[in-house]
C-alpha atoms as a PDB file:
ATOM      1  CA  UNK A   1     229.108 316.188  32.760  1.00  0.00           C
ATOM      2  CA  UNK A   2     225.658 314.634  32.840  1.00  0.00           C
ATOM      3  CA  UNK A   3     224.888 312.069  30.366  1.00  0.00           C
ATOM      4  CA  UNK A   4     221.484 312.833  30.770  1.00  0.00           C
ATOM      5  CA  UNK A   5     219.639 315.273  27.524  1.00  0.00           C
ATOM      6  CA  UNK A   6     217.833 317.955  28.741  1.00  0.00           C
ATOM      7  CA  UNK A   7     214.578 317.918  26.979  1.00  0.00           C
ATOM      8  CA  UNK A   8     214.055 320.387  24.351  1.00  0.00           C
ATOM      9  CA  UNK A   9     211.674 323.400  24.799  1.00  0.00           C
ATOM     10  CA  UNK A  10     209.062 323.530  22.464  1.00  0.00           C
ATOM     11  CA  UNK A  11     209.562 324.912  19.304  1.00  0.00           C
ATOM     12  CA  UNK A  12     206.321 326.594  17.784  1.00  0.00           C
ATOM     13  CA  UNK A  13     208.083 326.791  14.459  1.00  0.00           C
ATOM     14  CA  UNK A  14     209.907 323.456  14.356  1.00  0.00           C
ATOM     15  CA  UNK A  15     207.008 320.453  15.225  1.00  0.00           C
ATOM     16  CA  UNK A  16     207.291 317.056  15.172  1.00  0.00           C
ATOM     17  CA  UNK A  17     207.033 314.756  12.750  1.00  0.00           C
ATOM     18  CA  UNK A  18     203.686 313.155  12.039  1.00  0.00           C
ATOM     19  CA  UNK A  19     203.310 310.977   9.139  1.00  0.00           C
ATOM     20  CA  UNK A  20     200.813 308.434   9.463  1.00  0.00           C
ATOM     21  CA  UNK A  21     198.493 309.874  11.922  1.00  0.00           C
ATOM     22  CA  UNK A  22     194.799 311.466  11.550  1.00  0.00           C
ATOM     23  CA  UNK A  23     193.746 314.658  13.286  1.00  0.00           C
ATOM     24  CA  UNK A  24     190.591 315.980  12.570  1.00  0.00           C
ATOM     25  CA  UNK A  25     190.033 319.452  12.857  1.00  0.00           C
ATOM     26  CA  UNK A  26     186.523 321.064  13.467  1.00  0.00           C
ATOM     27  CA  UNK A  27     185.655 324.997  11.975  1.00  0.00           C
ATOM     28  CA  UNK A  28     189.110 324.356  10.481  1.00  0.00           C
ATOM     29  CA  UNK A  29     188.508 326.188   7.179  1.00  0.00           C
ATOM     30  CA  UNK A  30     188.667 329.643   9.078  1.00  0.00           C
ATOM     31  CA  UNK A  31     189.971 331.953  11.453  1.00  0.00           C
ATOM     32  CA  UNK A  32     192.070 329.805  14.513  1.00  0.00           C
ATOM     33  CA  UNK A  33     190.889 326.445  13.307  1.00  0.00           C
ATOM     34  CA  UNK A  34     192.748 327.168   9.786  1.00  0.00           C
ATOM     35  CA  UNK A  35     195.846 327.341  11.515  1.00  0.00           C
ATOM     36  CA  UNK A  36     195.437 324.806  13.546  1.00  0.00           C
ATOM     37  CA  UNK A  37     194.941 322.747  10.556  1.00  0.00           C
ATOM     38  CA  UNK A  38     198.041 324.314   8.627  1.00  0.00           C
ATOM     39  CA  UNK A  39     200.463 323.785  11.279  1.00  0.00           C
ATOM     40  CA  UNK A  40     199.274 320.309  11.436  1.00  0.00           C
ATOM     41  CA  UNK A  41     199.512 319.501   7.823  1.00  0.00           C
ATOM     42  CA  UNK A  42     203.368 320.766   8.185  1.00  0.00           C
ATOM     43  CA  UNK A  43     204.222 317.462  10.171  1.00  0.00           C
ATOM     44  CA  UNK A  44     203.361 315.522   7.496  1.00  0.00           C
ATOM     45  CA  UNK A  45     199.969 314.258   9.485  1.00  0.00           C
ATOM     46  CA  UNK A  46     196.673 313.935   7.543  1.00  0.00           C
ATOM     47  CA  UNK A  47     194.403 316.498   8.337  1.00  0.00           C
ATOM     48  CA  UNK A  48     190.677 316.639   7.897  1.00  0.00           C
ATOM     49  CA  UNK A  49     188.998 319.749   8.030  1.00  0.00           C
ATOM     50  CA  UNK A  50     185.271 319.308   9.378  1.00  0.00           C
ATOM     51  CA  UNK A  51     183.146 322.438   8.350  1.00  0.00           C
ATOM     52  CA  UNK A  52     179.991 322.585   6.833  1.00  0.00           C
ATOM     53  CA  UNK A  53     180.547 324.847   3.621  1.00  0.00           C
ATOM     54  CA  UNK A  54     182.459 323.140   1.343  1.00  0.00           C
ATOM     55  CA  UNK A  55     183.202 326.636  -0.772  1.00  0.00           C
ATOM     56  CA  UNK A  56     185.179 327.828   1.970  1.00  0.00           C
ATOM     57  CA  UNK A  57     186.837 324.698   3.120  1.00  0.00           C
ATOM     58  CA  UNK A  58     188.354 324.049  -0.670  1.00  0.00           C
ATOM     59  CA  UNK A  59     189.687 327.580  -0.315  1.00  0.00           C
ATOM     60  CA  UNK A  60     191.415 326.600   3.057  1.00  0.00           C
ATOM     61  CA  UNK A  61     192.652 323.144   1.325  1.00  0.00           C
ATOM     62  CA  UNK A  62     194.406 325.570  -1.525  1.00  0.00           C
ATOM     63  CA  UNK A  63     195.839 328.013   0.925  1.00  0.00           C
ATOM     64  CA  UNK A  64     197.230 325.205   2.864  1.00  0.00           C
ATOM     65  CA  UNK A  65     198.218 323.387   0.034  1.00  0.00           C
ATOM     66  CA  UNK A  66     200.263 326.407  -1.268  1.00  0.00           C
ATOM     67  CA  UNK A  67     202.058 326.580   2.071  1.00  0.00           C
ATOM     68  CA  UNK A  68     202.322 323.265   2.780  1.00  0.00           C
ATOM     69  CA  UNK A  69     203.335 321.335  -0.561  1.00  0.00           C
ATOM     70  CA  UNK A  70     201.843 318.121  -0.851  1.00  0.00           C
ATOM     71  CA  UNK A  71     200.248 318.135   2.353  1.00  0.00           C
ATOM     72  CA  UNK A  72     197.346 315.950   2.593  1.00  0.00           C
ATOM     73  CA  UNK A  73     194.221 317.907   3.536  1.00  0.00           C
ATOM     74  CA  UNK A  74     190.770 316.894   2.946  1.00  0.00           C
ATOM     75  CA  UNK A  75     187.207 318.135   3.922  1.00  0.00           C
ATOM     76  CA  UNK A  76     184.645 316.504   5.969  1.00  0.00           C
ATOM     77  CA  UNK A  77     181.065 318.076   5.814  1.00  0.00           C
ATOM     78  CA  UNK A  78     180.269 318.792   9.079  1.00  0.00           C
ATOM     79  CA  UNK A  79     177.111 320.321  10.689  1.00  0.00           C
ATOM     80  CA  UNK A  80     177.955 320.373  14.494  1.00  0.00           C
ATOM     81  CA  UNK A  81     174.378 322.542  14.651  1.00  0.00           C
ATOM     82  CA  UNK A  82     172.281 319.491  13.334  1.00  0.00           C
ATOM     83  CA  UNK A  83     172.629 316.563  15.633  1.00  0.00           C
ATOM     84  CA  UNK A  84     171.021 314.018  13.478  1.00  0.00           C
ATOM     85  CA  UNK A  85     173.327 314.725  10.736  1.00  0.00           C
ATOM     86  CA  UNK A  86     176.506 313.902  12.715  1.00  0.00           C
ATOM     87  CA  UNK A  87     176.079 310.190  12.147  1.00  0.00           C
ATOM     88  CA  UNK A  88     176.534 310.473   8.291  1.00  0.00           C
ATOM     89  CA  UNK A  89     179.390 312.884   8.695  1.00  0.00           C
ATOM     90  CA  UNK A  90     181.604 310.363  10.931  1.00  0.00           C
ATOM     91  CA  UNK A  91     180.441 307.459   8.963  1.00  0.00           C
ATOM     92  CA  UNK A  92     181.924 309.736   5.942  1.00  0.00           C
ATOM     93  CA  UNK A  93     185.073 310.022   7.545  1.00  0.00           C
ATOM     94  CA  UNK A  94     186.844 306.426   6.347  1.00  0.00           C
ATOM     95  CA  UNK A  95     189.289 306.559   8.457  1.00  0.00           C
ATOM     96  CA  UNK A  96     190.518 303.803  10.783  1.00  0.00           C
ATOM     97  CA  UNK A  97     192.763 305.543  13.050  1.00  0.00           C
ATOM     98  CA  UNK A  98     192.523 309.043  14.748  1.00  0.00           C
ATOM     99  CA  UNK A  99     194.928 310.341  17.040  1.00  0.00           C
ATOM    100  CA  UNK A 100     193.297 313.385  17.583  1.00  0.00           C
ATOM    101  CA  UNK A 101     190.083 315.582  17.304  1.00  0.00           C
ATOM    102  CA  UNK A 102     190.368 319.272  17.867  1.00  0.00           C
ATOM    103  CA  UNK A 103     186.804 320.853  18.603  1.00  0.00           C
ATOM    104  CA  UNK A 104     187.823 324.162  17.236  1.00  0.00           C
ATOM    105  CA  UNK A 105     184.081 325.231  15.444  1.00  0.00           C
ATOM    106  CA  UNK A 106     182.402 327.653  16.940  1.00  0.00           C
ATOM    107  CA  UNK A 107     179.387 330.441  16.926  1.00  0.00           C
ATOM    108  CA  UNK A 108     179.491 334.131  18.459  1.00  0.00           C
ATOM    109  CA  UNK A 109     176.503 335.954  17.896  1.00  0.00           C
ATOM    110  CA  UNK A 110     176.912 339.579  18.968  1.00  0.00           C
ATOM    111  CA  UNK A 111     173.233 340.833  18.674  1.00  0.00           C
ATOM    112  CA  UNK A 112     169.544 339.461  19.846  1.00  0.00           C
ATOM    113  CA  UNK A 113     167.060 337.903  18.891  1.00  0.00           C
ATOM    114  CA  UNK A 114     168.211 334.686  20.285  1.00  0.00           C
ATOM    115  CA  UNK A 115     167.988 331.584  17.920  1.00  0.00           C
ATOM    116  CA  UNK A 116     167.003 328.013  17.903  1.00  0.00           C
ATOM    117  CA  UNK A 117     168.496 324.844  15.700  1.00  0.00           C
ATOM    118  CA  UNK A 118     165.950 323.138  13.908  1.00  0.00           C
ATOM    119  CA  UNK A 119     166.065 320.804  16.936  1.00  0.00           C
ATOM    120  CA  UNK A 120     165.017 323.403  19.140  1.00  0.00           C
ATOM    121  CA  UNK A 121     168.075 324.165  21.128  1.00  0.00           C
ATOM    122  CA  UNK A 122     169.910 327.791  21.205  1.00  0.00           C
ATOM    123  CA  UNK A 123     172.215 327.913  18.322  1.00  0.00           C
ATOM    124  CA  UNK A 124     175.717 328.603  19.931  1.00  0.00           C
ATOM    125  CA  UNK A 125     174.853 326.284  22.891  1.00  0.00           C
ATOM    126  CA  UNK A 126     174.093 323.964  19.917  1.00  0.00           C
ATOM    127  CA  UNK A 127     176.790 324.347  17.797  1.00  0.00           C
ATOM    128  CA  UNK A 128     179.810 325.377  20.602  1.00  0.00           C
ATOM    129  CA  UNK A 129     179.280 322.741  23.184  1.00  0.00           C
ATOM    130  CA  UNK A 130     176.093 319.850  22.687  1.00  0.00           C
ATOM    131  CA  UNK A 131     177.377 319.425  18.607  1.00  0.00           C
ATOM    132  CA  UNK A 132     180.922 318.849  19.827  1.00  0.00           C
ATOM    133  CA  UNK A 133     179.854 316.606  22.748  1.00  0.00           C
ATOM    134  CA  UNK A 134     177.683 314.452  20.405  1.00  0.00           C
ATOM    135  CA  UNK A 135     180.585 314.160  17.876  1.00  0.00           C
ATOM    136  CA  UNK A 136     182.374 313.099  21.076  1.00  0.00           C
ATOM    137  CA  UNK A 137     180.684 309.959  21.272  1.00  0.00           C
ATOM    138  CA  UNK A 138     180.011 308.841  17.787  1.00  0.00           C
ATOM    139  CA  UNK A 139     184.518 309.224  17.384  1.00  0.00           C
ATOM    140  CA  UNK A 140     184.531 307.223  20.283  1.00  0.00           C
ATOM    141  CA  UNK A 141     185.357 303.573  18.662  1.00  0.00           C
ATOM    142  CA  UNK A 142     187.830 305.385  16.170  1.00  0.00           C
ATOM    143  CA  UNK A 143     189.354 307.091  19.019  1.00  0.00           C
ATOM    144  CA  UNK A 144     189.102 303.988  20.915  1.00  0.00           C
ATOM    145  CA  UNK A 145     190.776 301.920  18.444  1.00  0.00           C
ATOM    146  CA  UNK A 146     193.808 304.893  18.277  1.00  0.00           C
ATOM    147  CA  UNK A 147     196.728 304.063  21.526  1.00  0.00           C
ATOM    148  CA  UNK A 148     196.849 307.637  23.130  1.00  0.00           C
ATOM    149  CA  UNK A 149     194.474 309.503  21.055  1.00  0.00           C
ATOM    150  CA  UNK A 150     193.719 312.773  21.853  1.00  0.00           C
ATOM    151  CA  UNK A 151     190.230 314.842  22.395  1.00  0.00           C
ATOM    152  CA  UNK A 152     191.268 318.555  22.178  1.00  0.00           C
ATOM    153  CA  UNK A 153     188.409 321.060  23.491  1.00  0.00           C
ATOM    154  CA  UNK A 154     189.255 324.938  22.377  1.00  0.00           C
ATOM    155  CA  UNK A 155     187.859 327.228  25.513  1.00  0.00           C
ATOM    156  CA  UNK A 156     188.009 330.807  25.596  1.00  0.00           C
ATOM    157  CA  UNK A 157     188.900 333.481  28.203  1.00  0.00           C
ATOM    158  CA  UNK A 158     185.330 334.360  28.106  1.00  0.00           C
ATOM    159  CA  UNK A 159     184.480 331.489  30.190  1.00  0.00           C
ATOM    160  CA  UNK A 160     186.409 333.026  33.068  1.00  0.00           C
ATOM    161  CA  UNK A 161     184.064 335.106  34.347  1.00  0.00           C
ATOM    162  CA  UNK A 162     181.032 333.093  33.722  1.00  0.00           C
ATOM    163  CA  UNK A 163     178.779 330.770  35.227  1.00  0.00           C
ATOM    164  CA  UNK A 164     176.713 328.029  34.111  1.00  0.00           C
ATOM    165  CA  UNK A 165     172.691 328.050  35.389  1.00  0.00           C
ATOM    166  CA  UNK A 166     172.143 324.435  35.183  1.00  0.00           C
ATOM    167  CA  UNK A 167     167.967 325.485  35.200  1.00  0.00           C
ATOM    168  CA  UNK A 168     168.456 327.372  32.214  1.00  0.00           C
ATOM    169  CA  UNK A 169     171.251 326.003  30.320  1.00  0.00           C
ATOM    170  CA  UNK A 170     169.483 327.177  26.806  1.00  0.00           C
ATOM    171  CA  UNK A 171     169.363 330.611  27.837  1.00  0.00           C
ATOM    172  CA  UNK A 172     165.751 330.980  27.248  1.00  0.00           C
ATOM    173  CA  UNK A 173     165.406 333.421  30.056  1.00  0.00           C
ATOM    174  CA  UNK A 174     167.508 336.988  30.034  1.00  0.00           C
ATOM    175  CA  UNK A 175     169.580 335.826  26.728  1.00  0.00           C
ATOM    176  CA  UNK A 176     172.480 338.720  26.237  1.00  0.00           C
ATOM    177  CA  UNK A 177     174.451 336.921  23.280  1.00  0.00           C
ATOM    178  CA  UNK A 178     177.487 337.649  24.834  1.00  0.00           C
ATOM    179  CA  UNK A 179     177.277 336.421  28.186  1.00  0.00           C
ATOM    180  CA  UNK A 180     175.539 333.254  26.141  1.00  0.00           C
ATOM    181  CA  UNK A 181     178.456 332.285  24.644  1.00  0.00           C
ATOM    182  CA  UNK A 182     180.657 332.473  27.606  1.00  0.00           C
ATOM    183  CA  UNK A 183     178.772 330.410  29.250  1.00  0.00           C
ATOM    184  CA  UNK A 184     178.905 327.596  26.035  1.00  0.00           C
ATOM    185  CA  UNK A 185     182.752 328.053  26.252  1.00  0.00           C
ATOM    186  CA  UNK A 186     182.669 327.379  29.885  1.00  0.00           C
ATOM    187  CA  UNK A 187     180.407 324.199  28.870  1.00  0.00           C
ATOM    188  CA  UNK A 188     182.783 323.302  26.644  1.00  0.00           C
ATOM    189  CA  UNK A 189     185.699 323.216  29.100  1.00  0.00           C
ATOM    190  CA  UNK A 190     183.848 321.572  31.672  1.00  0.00           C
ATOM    191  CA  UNK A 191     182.713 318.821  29.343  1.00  0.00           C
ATOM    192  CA  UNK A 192     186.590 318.439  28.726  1.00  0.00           C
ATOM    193  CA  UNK A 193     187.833 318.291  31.884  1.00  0.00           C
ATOM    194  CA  UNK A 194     185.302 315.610  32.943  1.00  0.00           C
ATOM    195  CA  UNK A 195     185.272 313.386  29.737  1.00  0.00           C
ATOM    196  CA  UNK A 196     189.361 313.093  30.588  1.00  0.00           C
ATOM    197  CA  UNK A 197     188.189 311.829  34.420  1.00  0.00           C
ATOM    198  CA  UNK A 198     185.938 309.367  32.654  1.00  0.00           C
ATOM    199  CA  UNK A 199     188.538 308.332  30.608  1.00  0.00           C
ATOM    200  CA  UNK A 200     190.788 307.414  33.255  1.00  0.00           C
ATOM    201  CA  UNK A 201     188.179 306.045  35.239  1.00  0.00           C
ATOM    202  CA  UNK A 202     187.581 303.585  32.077  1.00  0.00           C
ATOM    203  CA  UNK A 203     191.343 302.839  31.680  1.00  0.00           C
ATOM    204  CA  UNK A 204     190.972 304.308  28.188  1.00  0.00           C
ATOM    205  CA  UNK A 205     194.851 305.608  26.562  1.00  0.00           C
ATOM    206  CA  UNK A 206     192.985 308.417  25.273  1.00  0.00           C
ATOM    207  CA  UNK A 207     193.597 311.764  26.656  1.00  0.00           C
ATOM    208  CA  UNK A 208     191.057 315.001  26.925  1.00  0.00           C
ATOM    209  CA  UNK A 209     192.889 317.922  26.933  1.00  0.00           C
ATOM    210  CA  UNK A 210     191.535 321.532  27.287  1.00  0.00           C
ATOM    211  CA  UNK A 211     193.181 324.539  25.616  1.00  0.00           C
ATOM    212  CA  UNK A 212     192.434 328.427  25.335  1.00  0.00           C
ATOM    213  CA  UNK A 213     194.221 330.844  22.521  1.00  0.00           C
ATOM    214  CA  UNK A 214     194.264 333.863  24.655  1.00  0.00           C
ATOM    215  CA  UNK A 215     193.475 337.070  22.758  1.00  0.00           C
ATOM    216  CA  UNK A 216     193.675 336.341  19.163  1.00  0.00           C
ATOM    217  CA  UNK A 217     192.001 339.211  16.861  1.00  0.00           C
ATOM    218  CA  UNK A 218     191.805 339.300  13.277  1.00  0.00           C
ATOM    219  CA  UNK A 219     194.203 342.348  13.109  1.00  0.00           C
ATOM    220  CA  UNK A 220     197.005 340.397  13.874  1.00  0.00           C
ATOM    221  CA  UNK A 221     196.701 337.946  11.762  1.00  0.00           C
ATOM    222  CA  UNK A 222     198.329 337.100   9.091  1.00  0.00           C
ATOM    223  CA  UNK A 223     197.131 337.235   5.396  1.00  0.00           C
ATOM    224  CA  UNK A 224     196.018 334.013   3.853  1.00  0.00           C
ATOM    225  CA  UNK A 225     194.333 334.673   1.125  1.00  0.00           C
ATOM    226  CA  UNK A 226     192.091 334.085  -0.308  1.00  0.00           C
ATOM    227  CA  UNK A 227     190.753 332.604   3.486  1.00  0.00           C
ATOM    228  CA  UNK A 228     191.987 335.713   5.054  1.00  0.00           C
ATOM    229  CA  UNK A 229     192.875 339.092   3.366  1.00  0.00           C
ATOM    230  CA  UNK A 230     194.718 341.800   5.669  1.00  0.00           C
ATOM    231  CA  UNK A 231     195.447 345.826   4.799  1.00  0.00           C
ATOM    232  CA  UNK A 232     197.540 347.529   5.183  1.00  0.00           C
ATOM    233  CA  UNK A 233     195.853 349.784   7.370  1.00  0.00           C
ATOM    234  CA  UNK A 234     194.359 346.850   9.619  1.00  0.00           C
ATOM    235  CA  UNK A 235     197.908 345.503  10.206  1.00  0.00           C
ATOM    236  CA  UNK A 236     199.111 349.080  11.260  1.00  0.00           C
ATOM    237  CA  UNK A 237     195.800 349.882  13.420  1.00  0.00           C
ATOM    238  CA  UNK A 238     196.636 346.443  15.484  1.00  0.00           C
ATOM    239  CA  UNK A 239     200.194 346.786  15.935  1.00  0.00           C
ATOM    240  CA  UNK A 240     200.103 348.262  19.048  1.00  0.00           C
ATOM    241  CA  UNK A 241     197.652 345.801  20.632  1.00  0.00           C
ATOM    242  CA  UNK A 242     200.282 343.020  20.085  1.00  0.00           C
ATOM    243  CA  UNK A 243     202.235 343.926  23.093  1.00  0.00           C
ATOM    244  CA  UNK A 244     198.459 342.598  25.004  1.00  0.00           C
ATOM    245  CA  UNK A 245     197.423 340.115  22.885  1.00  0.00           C
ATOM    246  CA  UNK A 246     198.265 337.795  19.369  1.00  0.00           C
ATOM    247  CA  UNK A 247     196.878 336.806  15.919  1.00  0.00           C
ATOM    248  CA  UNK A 248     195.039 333.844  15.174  1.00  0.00           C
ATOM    249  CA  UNK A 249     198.179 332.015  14.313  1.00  0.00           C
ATOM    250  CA  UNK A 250     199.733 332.180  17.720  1.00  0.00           C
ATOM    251  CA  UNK A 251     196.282 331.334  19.031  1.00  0.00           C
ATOM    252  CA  UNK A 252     196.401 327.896  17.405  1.00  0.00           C
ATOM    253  CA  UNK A 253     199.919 327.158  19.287  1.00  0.00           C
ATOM    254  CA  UNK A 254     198.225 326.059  22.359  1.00  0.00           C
ATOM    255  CA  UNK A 255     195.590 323.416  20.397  1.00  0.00           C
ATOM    256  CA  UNK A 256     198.647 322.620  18.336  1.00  0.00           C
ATOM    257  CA  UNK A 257     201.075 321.441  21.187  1.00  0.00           C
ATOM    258  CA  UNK A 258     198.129 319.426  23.180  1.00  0.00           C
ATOM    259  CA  UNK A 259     197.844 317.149  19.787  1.00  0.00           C
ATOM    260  CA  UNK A 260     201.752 316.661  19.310  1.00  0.00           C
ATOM    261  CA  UNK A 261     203.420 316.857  22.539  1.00  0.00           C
ATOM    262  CA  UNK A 262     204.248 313.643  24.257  1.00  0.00           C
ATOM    263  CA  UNK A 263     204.495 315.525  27.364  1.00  0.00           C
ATOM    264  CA  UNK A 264     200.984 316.532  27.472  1.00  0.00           C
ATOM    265  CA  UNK A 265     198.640 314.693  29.838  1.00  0.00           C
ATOM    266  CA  UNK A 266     194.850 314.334  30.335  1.00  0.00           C
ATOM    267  CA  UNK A 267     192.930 316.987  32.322  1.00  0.00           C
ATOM    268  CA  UNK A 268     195.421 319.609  31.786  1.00  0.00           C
ATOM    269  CA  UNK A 269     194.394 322.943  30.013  1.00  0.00           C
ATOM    270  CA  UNK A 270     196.892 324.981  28.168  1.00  0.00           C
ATOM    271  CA  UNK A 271     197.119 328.062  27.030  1.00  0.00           C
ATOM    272  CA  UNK A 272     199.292 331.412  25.913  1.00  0.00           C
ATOM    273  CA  UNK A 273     202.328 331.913  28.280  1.00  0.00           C
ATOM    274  CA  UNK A 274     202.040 335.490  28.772  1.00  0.00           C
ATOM    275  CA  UNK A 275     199.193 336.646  31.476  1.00  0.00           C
ATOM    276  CA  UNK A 276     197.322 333.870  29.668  1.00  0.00           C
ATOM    277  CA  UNK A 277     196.806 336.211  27.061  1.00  0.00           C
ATOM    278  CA  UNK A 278     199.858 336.100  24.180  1.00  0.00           C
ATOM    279  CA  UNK A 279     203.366 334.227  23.700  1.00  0.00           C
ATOM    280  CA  UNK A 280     203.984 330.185  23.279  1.00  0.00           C
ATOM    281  CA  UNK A 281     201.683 327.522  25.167  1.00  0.00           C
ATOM    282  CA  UNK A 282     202.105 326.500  28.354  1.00  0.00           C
ATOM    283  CA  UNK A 283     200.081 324.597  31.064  1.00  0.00           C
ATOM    284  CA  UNK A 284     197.993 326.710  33.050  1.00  0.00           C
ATOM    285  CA  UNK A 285     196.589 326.377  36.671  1.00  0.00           C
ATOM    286  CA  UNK A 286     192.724 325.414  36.419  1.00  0.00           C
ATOM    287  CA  UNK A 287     190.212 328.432  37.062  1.00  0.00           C
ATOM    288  CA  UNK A 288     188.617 327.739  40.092  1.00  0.00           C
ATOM    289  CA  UNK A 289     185.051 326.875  38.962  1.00  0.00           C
ATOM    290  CA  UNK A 290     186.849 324.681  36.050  1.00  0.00           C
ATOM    291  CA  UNK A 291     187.424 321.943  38.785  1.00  0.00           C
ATOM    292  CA  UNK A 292     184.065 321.918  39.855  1.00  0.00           C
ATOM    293  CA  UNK A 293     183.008 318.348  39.590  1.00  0.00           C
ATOM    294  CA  UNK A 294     179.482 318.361  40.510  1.00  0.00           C
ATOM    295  CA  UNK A 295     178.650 321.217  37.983  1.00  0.00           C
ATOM    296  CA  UNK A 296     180.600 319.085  35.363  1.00  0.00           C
ATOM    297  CA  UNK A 297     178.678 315.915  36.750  1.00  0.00           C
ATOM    298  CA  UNK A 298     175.632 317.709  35.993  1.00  0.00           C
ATOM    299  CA  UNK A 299     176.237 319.272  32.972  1.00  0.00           C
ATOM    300  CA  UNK A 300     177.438 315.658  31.722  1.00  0.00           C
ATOM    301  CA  UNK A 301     173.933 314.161  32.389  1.00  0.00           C
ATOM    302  CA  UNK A 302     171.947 317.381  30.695  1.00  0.00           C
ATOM    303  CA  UNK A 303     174.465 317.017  27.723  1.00  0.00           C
ATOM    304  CA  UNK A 304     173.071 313.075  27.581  1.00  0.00           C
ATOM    305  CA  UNK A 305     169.599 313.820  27.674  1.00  0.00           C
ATOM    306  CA  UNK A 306     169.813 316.894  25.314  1.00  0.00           C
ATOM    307  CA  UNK A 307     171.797 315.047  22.581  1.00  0.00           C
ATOM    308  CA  UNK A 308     170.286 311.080  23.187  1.00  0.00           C
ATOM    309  CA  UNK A 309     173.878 309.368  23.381  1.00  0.00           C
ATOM    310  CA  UNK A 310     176.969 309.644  26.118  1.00  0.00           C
ATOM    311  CA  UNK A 311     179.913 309.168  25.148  1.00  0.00           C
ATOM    312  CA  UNK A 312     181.692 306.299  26.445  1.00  0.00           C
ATOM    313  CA  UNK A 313     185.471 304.956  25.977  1.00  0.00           C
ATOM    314  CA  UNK A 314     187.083 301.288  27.562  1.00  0.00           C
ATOM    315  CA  UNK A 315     190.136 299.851  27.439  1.00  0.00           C
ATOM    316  CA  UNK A 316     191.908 298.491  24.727  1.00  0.00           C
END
């Protein structure tokens, strides 16, 4: 017989311990960012929960507190919308390690008019994909000063069929919400893909890692109150949509395993196992137009003007 262990498949139920590390979790006081943030705060891990309403992230804190005894939990205010408050948020943080950051937050708007930030830009664009790469860069020392720290981007399956129009990245002209946000998803996953070639370029031991939760709807979900209530009737209605797609819970698997897993590596996007839709995470081939580098190259230098910093890691 072979000396030699086998590794272990994942186990979405049994993680890793983490004690002593620091994940921040953005938009993790609801929906697929809460469970992120729970599953996290099960391996013992401190977990920061970055959201800008601090009614509903206390809520989260008590849920995951109930779940999770003695897990340690805390909120960050967090406005990924308002740029110029981003500084004060990170500087709020008082951390001096970080081994991971999962950009989780986002907007969907499902009706027009289209809206603006204060700073002028289209609010999911904003908030989805320029917020999250301007956090990006002010984490960077933190991150920096973390060996093998982790920069986890949440896509979506909307991006799939979308395209980016690098003359119009704001959406000003023909804005249909939902093709909008599609198109800040794809941003997003872009952004991630070529952050983790500029961190190998740099010889940074950080890692950018792109991940997707397949379908996850609210009717399969389970209850959390009092962050998320389910009937009786809703469970029942979306019971037969689980043999297509997942809950919010499973969705998080994917984010989960890119922070923990040793065996994860830079510029690799993972996501549900089945169709890419439902079941436990696994690495996924690339979409075609998520390896192309010139649109990311481009999108990179838009992002830098747009937000006034680019982020930037070295070597330890």
């Amino acid at each position: 017989m072979s000396s030699v262990l086998k590794p272990q498949p994942w186990d979405v139920h049994r993680l890793p311990p983490a004690e002593g590390k620091s994940f921040l979790v953005t938009g993790g006081n609801a929906g697929i960012g809460y469970f992120v943030a729970e599953q996290l705060a099960g391996t013992g891990a401190t977990v920061v929960l970055g959201s800008r309403d601090a009614t509903k992230a206390e809520a989260a804190i008590v849920s995951i507190r109930s779940r999770v005894p003695g897990a340690e939990v805390r909120h960050l205010r967090l406005d990924l919308a308002d740029l110029a408050s981003l500084k004060t948020s990170v500087a709020a943080l008082g951390l001096d390690r970080l081994d991971a950051v999962v950009h989780n937050a986002g907007v969907a708007l499902d009706d027009p008019p289209r809206r603006e930030t204060k700073d002028g830009h289209e609010l999911m664009f904003a908030t989805n994909h320029l917020g999250h790469f301007a956090l990006t860069s002010l984490l960077a020392p933190v991150l920096a000063a973390t060996p093998g720290s982790r920069i986890v981007t949440t896509g979506s399956f909307a991006a799939k069929s979308e395209r980016l129009d690098l003359d119009d990245l704001q959406n000003t002209r023909d804005y249909r919400p939902q093709r909008t946000y599609g198109r800040t998803k794809l941003a997003q996953m872009l952004f991630g893909f070529e952050l983790d070639r500029r961190l190998r370029a740099a010889g940074s031991t950080t890692l950018s890692v792109v991940v997707h939760p397949g379908g996850a709807l609210d009717s399969l979900t389970p209850a959390r109150p009092p962050v998320r209530v389910r009937t009786t009737g809703e469970r029942l209605r979306g019971l037969p949509l689980g043999l297509l797609v997942q809950g919010k819970e499973a969705g998080a698997w994917p984010a989960v395993r890119a922070v923990l897993d040793p065996d994860v590596r830079g510029g690799q996007m993972w996501g549900p196992r089945v169709f890419g839709l439902r079941g436990r995470p696994r690495a996924e081939p690339l979409w075609d137009h998520l390896a192309d580098v010139t649109t990311a190259a481009r999108l990179w230098s838009a992002s830098c003007e747009l937000t006034g910093v680019d982020p930037a890691f070295g070597p330890l």
